[in-house]
C-alpha atoms as a PDB file:
ATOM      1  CA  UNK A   1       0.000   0.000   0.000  1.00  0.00           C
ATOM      2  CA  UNK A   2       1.115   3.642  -0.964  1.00  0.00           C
ATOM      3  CA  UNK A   3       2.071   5.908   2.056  1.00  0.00           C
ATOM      4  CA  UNK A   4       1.713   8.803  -0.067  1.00  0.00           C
ATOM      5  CA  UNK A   5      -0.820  11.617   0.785  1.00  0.00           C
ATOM      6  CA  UNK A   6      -3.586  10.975  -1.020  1.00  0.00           C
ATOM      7  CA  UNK A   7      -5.545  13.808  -2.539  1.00  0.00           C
ATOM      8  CA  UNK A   8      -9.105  13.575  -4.414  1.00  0.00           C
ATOM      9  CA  UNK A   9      -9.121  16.640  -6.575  1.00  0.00           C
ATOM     10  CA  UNK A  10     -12.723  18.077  -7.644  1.00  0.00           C
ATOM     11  CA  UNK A  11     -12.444  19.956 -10.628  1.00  0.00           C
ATOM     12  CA  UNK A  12     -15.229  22.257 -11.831  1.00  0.00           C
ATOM     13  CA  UNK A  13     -16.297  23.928 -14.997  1.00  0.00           C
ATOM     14  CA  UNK A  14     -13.132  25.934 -15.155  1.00  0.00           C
ATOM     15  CA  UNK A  15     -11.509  22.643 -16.035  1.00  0.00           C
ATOM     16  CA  UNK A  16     -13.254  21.815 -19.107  1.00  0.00           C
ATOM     17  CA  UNK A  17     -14.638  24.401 -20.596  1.00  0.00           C
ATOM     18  CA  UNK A  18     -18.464  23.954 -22.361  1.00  0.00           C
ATOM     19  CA  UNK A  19     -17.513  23.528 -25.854  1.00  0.00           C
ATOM     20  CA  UNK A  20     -14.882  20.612 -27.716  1.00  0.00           C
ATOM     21  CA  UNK A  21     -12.395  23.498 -28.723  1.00  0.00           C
ATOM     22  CA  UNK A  22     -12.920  24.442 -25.198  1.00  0.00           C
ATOM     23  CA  UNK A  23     -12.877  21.582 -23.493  1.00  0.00           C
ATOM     24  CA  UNK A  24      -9.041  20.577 -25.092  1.00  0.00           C
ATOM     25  CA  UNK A  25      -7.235  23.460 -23.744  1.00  0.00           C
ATOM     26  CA  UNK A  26      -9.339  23.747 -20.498  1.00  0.00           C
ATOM     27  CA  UNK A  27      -7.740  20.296 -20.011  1.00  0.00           C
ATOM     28  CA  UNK A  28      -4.233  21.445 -20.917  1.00  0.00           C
ATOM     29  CA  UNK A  29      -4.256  24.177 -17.711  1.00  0.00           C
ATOM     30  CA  UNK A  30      -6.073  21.557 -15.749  1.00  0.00           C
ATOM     31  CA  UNK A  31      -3.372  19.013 -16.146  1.00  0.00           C
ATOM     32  CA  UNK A  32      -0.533  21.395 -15.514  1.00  0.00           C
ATOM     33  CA  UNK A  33      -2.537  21.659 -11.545  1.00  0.00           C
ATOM     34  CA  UNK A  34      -2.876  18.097 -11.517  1.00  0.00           C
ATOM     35  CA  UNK A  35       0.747  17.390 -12.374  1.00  0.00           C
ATOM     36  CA  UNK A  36       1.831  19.503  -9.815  1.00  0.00           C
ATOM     37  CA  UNK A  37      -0.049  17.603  -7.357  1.00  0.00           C
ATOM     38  CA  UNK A  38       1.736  14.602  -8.583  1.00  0.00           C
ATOM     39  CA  UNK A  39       5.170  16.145  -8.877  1.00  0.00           C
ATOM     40  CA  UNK A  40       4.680  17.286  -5.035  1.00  0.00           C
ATOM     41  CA  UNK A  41       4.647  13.393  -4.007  1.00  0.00           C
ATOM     42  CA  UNK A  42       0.368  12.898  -3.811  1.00  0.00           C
ATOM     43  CA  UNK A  43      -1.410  10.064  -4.826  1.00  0.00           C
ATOM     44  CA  UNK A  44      -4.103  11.844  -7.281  1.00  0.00           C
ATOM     45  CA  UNK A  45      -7.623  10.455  -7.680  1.00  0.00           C
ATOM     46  CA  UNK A  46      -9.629  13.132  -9.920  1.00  0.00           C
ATOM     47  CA  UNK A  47     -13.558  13.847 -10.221  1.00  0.00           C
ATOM     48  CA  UNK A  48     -15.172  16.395 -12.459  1.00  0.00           C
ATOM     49  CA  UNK A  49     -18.032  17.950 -13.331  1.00  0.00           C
ATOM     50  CA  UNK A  50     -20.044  17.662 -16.875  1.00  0.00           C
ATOM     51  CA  UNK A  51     -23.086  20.383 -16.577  1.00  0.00           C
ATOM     52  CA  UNK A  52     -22.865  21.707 -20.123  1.00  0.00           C
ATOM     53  CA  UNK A  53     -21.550  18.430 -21.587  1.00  0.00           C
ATOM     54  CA  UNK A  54     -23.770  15.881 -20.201  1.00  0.00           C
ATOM     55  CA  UNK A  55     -26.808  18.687 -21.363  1.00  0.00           C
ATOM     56  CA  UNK A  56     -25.199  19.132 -24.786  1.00  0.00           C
ATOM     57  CA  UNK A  57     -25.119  15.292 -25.497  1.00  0.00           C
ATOM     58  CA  UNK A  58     -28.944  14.338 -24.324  1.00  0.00           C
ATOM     59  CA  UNK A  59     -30.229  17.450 -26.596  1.00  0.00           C
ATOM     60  CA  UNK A  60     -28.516  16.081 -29.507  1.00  0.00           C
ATOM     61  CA  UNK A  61     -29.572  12.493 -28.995  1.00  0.00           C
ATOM     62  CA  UNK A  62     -33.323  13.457 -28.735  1.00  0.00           C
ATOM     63  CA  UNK A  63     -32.993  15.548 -31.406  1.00  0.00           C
ATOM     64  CA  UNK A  64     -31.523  12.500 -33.223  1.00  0.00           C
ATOM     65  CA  UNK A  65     -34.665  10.481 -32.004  1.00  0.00           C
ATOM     66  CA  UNK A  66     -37.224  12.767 -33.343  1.00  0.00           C
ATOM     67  CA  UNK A  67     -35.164  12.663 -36.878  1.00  0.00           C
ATOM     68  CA  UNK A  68     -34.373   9.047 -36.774  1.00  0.00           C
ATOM     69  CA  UNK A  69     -38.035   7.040 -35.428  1.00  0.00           C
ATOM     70  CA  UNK A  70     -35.980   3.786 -35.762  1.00  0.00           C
ATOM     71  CA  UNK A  71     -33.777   5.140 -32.622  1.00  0.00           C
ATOM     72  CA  UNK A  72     -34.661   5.701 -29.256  1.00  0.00           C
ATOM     73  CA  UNK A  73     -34.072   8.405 -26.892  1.00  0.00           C
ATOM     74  CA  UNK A  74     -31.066   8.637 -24.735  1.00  0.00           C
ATOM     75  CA  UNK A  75     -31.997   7.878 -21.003  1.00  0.00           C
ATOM     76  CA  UNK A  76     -29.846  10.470 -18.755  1.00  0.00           C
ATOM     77  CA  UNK A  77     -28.282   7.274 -17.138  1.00  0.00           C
ATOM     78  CA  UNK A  78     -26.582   6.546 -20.950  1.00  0.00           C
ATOM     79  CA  UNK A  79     -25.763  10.645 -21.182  1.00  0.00           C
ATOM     80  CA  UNK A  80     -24.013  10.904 -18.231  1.00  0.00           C
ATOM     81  CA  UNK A  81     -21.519   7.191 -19.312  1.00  0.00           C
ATOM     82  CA  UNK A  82     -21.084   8.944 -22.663  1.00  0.00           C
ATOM     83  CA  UNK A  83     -19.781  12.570 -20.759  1.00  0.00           C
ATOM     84  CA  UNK A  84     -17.367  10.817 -18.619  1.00  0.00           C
ATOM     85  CA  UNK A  85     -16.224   8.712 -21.344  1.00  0.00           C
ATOM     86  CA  UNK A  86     -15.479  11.410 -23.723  1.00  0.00           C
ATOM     87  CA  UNK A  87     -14.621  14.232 -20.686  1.00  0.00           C
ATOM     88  CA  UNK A  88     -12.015  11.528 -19.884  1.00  0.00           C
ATOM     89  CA  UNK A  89     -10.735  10.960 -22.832  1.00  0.00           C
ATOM     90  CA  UNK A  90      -9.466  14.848 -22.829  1.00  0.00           C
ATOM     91  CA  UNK A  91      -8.164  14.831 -19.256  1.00  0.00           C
ATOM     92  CA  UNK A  92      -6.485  11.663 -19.164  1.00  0.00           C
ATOM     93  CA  UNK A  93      -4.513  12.360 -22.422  1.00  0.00           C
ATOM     94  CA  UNK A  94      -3.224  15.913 -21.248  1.00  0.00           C
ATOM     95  CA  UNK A  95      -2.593  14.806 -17.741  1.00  0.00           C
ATOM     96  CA  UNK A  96      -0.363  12.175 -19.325  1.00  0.00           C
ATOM     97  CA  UNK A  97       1.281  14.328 -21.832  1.00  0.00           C
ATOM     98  CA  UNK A  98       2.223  17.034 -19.004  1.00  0.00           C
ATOM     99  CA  UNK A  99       3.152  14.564 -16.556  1.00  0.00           C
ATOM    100  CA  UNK A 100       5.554  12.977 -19.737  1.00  0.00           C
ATOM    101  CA  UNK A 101       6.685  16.388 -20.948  1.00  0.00           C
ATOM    102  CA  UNK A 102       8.339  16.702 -16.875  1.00  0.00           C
ATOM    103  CA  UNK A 103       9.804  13.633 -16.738  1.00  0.00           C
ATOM    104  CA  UNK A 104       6.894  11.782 -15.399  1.00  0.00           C
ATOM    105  CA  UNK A 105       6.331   7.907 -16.382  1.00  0.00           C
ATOM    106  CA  UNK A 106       2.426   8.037 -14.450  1.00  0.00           C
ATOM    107  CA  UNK A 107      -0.376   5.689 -15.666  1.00  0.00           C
ATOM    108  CA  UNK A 108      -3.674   7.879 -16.067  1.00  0.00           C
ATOM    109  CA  UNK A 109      -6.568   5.862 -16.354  1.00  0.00           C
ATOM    110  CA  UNK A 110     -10.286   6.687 -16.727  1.00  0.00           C
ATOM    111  CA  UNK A 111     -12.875   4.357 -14.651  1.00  0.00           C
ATOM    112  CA  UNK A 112     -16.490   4.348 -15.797  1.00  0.00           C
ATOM    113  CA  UNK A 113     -17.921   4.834 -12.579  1.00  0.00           C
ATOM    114  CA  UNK A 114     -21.228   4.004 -11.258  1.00  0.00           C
ATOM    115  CA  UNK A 115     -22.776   5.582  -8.294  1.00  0.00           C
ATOM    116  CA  UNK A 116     -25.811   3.615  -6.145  1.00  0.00           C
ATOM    117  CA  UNK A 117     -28.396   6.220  -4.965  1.00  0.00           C
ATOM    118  CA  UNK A 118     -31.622   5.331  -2.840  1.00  0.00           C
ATOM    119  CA  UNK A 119     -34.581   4.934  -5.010  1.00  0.00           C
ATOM    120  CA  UNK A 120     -37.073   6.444  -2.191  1.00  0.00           C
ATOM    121  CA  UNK A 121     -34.338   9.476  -1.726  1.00  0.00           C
ATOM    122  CA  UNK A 122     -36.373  12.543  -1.496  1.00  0.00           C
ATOM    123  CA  UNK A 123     -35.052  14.228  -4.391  1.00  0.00           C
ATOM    124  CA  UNK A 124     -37.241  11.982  -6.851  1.00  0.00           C
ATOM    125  CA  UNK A 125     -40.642  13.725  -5.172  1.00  0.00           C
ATOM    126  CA  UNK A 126     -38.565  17.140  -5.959  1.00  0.00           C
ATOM    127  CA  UNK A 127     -36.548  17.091  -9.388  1.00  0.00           C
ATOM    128  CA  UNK A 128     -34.094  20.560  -8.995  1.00  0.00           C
ATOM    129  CA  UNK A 129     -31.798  19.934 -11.939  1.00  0.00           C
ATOM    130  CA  UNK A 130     -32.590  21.571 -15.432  1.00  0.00           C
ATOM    131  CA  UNK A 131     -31.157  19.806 -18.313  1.00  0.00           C
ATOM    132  CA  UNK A 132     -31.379  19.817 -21.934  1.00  0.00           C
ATOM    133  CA  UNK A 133     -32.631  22.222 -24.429  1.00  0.00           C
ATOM    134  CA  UNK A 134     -35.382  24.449 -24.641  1.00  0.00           C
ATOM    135  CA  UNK A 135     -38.487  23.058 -25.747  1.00  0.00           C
ATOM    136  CA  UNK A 136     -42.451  23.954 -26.740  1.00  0.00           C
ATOM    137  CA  UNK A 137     -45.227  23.526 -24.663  1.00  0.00           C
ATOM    138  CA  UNK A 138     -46.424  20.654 -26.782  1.00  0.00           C
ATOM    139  CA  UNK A 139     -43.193  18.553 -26.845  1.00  0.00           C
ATOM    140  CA  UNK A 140     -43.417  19.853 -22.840  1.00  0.00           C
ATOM    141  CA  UNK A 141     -46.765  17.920 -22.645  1.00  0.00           C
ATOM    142  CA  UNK A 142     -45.140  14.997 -24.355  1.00  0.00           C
ATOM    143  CA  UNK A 143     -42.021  14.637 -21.607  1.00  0.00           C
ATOM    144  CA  UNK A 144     -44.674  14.752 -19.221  1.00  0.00           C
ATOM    145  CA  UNK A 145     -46.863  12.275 -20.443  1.00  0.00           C
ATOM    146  CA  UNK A 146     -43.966  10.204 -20.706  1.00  0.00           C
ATOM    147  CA  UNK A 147     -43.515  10.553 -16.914  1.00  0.00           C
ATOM    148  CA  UNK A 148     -40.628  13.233 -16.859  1.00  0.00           C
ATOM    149  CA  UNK A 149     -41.414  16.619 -15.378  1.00  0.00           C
ATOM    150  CA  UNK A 150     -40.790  20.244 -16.911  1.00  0.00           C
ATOM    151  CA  UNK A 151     -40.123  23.459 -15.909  1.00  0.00           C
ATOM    152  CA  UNK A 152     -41.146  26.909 -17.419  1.00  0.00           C
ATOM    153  CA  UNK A 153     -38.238  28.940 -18.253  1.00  0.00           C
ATOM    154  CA  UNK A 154     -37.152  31.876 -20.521  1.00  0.00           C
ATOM    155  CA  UNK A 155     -38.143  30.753 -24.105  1.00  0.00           C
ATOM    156  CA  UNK A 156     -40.130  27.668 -23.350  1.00  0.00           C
ATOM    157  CA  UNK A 157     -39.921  25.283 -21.134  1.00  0.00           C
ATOM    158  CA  UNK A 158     -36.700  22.354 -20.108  1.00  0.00           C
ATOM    159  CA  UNK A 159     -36.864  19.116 -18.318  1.00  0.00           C
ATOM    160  CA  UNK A 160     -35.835  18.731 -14.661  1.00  0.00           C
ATOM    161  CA  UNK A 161     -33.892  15.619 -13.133  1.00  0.00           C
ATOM    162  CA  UNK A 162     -33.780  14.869  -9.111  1.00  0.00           C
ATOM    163  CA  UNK A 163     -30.181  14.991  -7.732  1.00  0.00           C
ATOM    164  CA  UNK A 164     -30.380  12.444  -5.096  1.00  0.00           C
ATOM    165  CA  UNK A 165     -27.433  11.903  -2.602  1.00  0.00           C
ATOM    166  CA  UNK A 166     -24.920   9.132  -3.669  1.00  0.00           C
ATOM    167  CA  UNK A 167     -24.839   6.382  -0.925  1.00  0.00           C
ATOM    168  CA  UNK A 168     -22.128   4.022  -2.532  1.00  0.00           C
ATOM    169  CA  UNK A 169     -19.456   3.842  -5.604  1.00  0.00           C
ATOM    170  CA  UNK A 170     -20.049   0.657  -7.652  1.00  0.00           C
ATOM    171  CA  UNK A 171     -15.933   0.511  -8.802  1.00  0.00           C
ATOM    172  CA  UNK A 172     -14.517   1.552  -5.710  1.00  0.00           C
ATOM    173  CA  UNK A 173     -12.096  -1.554  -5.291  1.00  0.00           C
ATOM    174  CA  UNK A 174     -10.928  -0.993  -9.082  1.00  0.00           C
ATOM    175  CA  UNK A 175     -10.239   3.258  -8.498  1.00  0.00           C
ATOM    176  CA  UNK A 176      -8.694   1.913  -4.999  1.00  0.00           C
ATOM    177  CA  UNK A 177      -6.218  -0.725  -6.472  1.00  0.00           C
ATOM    178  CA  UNK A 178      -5.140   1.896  -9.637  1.00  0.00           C
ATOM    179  CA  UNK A 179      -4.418   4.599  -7.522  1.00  0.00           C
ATOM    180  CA  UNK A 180      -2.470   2.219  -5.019  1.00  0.00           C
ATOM    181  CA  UNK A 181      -0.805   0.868  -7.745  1.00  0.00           C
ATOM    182  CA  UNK A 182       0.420   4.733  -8.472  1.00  0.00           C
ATOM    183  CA  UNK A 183      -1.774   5.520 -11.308  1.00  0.00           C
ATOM    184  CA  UNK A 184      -3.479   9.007 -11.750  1.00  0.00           C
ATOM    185  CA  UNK A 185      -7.013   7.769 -11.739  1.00  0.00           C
ATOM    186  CA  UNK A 186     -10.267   9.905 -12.955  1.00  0.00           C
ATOM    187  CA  UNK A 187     -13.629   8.603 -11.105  1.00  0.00           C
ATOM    188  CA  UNK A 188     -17.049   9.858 -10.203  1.00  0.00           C
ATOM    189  CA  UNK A 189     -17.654  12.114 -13.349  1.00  0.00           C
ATOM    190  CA  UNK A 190     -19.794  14.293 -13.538  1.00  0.00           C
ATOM    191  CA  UNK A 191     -20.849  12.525 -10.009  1.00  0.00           C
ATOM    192  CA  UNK A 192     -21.010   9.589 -11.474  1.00  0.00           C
ATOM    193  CA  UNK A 193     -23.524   7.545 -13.520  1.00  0.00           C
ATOM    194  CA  UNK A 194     -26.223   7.010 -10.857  1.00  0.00           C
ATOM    195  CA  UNK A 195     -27.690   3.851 -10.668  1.00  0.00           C
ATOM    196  CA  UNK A 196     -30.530   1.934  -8.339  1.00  0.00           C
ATOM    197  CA  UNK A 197     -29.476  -1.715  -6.605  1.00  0.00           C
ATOM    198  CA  UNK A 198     -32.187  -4.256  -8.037  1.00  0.00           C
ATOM    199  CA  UNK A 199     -30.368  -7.758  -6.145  1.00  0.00           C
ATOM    200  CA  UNK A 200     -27.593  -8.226  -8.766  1.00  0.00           C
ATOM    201  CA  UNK A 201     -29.158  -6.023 -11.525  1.00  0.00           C
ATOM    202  CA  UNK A 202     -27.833  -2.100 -11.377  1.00  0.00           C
ATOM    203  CA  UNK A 203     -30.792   0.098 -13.156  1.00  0.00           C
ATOM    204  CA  UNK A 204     -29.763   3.504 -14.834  1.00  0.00           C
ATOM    205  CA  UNK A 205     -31.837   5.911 -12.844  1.00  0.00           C
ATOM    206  CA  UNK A 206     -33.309   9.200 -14.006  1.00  0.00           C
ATOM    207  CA  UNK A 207     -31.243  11.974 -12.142  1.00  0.00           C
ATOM    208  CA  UNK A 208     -27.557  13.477 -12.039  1.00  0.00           C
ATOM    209  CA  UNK A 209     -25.750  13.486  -8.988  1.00  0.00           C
ATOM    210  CA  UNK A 210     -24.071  16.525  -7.399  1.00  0.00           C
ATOM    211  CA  UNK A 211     -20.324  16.119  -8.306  1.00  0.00           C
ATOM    212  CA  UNK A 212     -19.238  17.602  -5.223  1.00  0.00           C
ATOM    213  CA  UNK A 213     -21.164  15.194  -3.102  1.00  0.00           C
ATOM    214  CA  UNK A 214     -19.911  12.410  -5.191  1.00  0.00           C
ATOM    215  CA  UNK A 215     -16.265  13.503  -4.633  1.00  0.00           C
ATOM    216  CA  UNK A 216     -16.906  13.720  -1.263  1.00  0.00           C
ATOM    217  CA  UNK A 217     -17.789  10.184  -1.328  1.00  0.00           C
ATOM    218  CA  UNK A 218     -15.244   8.948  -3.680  1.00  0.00           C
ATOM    219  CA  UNK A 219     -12.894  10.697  -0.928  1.00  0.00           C
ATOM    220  CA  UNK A 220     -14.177   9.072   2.046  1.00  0.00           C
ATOM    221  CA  UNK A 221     -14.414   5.394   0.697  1.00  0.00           C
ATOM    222  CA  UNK A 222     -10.488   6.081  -0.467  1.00  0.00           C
ATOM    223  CA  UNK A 223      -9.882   7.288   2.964  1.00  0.00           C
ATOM    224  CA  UNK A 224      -8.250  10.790   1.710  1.00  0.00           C
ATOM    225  CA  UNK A 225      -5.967  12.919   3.488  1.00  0.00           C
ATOM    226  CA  UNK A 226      -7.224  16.021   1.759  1.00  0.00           C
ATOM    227  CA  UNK A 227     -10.313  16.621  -0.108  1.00  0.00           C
ATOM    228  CA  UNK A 228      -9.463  19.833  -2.969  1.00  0.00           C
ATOM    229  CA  UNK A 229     -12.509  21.257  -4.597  1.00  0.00           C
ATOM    230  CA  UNK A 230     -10.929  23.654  -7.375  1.00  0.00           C
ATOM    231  CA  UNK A 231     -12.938  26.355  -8.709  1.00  0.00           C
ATOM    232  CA  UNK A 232     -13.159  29.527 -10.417  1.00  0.00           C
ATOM    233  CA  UNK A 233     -12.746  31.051  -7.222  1.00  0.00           C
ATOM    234  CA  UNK A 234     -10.077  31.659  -4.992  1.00  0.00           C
ATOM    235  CA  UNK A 235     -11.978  31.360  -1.907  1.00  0.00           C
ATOM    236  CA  UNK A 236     -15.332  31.048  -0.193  1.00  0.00           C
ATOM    237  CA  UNK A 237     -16.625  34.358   0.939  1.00  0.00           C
ATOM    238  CA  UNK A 238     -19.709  35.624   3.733  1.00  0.00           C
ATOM    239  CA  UNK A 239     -21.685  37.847   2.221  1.00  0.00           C
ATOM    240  CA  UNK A 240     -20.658  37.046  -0.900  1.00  0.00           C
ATOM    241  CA  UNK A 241     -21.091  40.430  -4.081  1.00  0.00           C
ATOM    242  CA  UNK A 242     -21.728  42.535  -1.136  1.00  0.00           C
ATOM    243  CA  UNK A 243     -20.368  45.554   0.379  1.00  0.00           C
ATOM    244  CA  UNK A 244     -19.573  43.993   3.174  1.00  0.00           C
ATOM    245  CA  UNK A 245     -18.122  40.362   1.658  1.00  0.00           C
ATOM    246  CA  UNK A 246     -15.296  38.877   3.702  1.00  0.00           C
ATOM    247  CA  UNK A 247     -12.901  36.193   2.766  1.00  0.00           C
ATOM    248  CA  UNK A 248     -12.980  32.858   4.506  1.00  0.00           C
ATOM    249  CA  UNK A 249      -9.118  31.625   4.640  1.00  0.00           C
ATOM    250  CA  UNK A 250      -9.859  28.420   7.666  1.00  0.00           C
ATOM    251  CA  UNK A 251     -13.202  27.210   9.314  1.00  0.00           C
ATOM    252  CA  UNK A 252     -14.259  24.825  11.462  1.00  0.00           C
ATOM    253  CA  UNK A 253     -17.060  22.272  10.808  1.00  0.00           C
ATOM    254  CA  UNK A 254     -19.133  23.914  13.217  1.00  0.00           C
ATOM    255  CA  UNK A 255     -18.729  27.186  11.609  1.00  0.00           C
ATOM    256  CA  UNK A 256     -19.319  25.750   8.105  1.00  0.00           C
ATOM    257  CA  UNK A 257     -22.569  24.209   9.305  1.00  0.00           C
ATOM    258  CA  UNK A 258     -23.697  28.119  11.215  1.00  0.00           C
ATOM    259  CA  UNK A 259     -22.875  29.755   7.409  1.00  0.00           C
ATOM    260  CA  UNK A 260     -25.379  26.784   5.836  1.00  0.00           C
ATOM    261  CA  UNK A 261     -27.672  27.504   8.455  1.00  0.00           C
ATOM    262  CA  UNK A 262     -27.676  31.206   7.929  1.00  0.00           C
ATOM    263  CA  UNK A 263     -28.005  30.626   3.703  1.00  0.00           C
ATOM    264  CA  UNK A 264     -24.928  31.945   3.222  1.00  0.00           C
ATOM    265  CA  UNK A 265     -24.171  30.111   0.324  1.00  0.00           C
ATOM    266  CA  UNK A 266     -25.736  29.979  -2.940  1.00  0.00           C
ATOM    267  CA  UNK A 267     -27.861  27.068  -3.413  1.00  0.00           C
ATOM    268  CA  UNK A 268     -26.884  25.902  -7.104  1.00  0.00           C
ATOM    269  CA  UNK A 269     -23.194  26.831  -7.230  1.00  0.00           C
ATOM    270  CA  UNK A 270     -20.940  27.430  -3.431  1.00  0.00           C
ATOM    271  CA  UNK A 271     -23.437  25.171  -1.325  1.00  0.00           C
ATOM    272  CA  UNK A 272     -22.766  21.653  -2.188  1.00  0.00           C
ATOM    273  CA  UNK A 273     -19.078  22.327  -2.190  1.00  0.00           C
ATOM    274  CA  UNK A 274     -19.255  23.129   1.391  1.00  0.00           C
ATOM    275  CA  UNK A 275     -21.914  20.537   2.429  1.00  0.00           C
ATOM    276  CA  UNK A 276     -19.116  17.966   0.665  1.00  0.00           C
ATOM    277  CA  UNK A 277     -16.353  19.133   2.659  1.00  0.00           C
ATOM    278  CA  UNK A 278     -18.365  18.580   5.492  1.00  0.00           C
ATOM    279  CA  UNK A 279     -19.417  15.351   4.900  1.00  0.00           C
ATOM    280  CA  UNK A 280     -15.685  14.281   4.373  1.00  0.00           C
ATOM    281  CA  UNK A 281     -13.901  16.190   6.991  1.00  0.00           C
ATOM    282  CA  UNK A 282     -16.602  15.499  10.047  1.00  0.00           C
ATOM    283  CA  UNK A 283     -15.913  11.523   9.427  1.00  0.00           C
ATOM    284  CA  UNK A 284     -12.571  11.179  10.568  1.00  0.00           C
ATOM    285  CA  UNK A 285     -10.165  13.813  13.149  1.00  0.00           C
ATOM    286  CA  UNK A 286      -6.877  14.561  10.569  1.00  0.00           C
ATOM    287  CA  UNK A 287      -8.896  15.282   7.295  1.00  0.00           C
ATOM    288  CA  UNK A 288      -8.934  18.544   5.792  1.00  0.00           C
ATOM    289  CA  UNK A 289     -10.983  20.240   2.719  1.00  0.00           C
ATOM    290  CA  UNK A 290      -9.679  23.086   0.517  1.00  0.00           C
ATOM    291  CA  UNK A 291     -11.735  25.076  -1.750  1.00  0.00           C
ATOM    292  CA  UNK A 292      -9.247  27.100  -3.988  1.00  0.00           C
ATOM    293  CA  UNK A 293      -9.078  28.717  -7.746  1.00  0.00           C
ATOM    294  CA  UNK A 294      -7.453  25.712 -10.238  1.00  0.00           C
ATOM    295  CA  UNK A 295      -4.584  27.471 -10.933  1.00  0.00           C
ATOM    296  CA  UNK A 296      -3.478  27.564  -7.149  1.00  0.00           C
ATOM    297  CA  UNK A 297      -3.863  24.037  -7.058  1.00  0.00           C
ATOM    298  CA  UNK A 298       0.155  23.928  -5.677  1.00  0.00           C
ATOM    299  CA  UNK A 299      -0.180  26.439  -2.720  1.00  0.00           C
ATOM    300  CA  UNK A 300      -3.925  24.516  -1.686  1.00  0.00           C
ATOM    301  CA  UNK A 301      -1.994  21.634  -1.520  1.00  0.00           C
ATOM    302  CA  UNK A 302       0.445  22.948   1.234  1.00  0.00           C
ATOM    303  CA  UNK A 303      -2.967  24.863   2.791  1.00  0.00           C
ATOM    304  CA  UNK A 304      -1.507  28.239   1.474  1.00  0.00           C
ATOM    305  CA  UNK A 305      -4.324  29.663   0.300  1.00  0.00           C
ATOM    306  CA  UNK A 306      -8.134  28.930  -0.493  1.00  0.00           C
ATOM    307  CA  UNK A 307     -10.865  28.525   2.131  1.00  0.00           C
ATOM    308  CA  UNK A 308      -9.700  25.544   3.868  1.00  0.00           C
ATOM    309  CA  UNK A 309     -11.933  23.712   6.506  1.00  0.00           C
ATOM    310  CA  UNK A 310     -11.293  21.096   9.110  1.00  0.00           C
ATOM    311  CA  UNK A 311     -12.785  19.304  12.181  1.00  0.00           C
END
């Protein structure tokens, strides 16, 4: 077994960009942060988001359905395998270029990675999650009378998918023996494909899963030292676009869980992040969270900067 600190890495939008062209040098600045991680002596297991991708690729396969009666329509299950497939596809091959171009003989591998969620998990009753494309009332009344619910929005009206809480990682063992066996390993994307336990049988559920909560998952089964969630931002902030905003550089659990309480957080964007380092770091004395900007991926390692937060 690997003594090494071992560091799951949450990357976010920054990373990847929204479109292809994007999406290939997104990954290029993203690998140089993740090759520093590597080059500092860390054992590297990496999650990521896939908001605009996993959207982008269930518009075009309905749209593909209506064209093409002979094919079906994509379940979101299918759409999220397909993101991490092709989002890993990027990151793996520029992590392993940069880590080459230093000197660096790394494996990176990619694991198609399932998460179990509870079918009776609350979020079902209360789908939050918009994806796909804008659509007309009629083909509105069609998603519904499939069983799928809408919402109105700006233009039309766009599906909505629950975001239940991830309760277990299917390929746990397999990210748990690569990264022991010192490769880079990417897991959990876009929080994973989430799936419903049927005995044996693993069903494709209807729903994307928070990637922050996932990571925070993927961190604890792994048994992390340090959970990084790296963002756009270069730390979390009270009050945050006001006046009176003020930096958070180290808080406590039980100060984390006051700011939730008082909504400090935005719902859709800052608050998972923190309710994920809070599920990691309250499990175990030692662990720590940092939420930091990508490109100061080096200095969050050594807790140099970002919001970090421990018990």
């Amino acid at each position: 077994m690997s003594n090494k600190k071992k560091v799951v890495v949450a990357l976010g939008h920054k990373a990847l960009g929204t479109t292809l062209p994007e999406q290939k040098i997104a990954t290029k600045t993203a690998a140089k942060a993740i090759a520093d991680l590597v080059e500092a002596g860390c054992q590297v297991v990496i999650s990521h988001s896939n908001a605009p991708q996993v959207g982008m690729i269930h518009t075009a396969m309905n749209e593909f359905g209506k064209q093409h009666p002979d094919y079906t329509f994509a379940p979101m299950s299918v759409c999220s395998a397909m993101s991490q497939g092709y989002i890993g596809y990027d990151l793996q091959n520029a992590i392993r270029e940069e880590l080459l171009n230093r000197g660096i003989g790394r494996p990176v591998s990619t694991i198609l990675t399932q998460v179990v969620v509870n079918p009776y998990d609350d979020s079902f009753y209360k789908p939050v999650k918009v994806v796909g494309r804008v659509m007309t009332r009629e083909e509105a009344d069609a998603e519904e009378e499939k069983g799928n619910y809408v919402t109105k929005v700006d233009g039309g009206y766009r599906r909505i998918v629950s975001a239940p809480k991830p309760e277990d990682i299917v390929e746990i063992e397999s990210i748990r023996v690569l990264s022991d066996a010192g490769h880079v390993v990417i897991a959990c994307g876009g929080g994973g494909i989430p799936v419903l336990r049927q005995s044996h049988h693993l069903k494709g559920a209807s729903a994307v899963i928070e990637k922050d909560l996932a990571s925070a998952k993927l961190a604890e089964l792994l048994d992390a030292d340090m959970l990084m969630i790296l963002t756009s931002e270069k730390k979390l902030y009270l009050n945050y676009g006001k006046e009176n905003a003020e930096p958070l550089d180290e808080i406590s659990v039980e100060k984390a869980r006051a700011y939730i309480a008082e909504g400090q957080f935005d719902e859709t964007s800052v608050l998972p992040k923190v309710v994920a380092a809070v599920s990691f770091v309250s499990l175990k004395p030692g662990r720590v969270t940092v939420i930091a900007d990508l490109d100061d991926a080096k200095e969050a390692l050594e807790e140099r900067t970002g919001t970090i937060i421990r018990s």
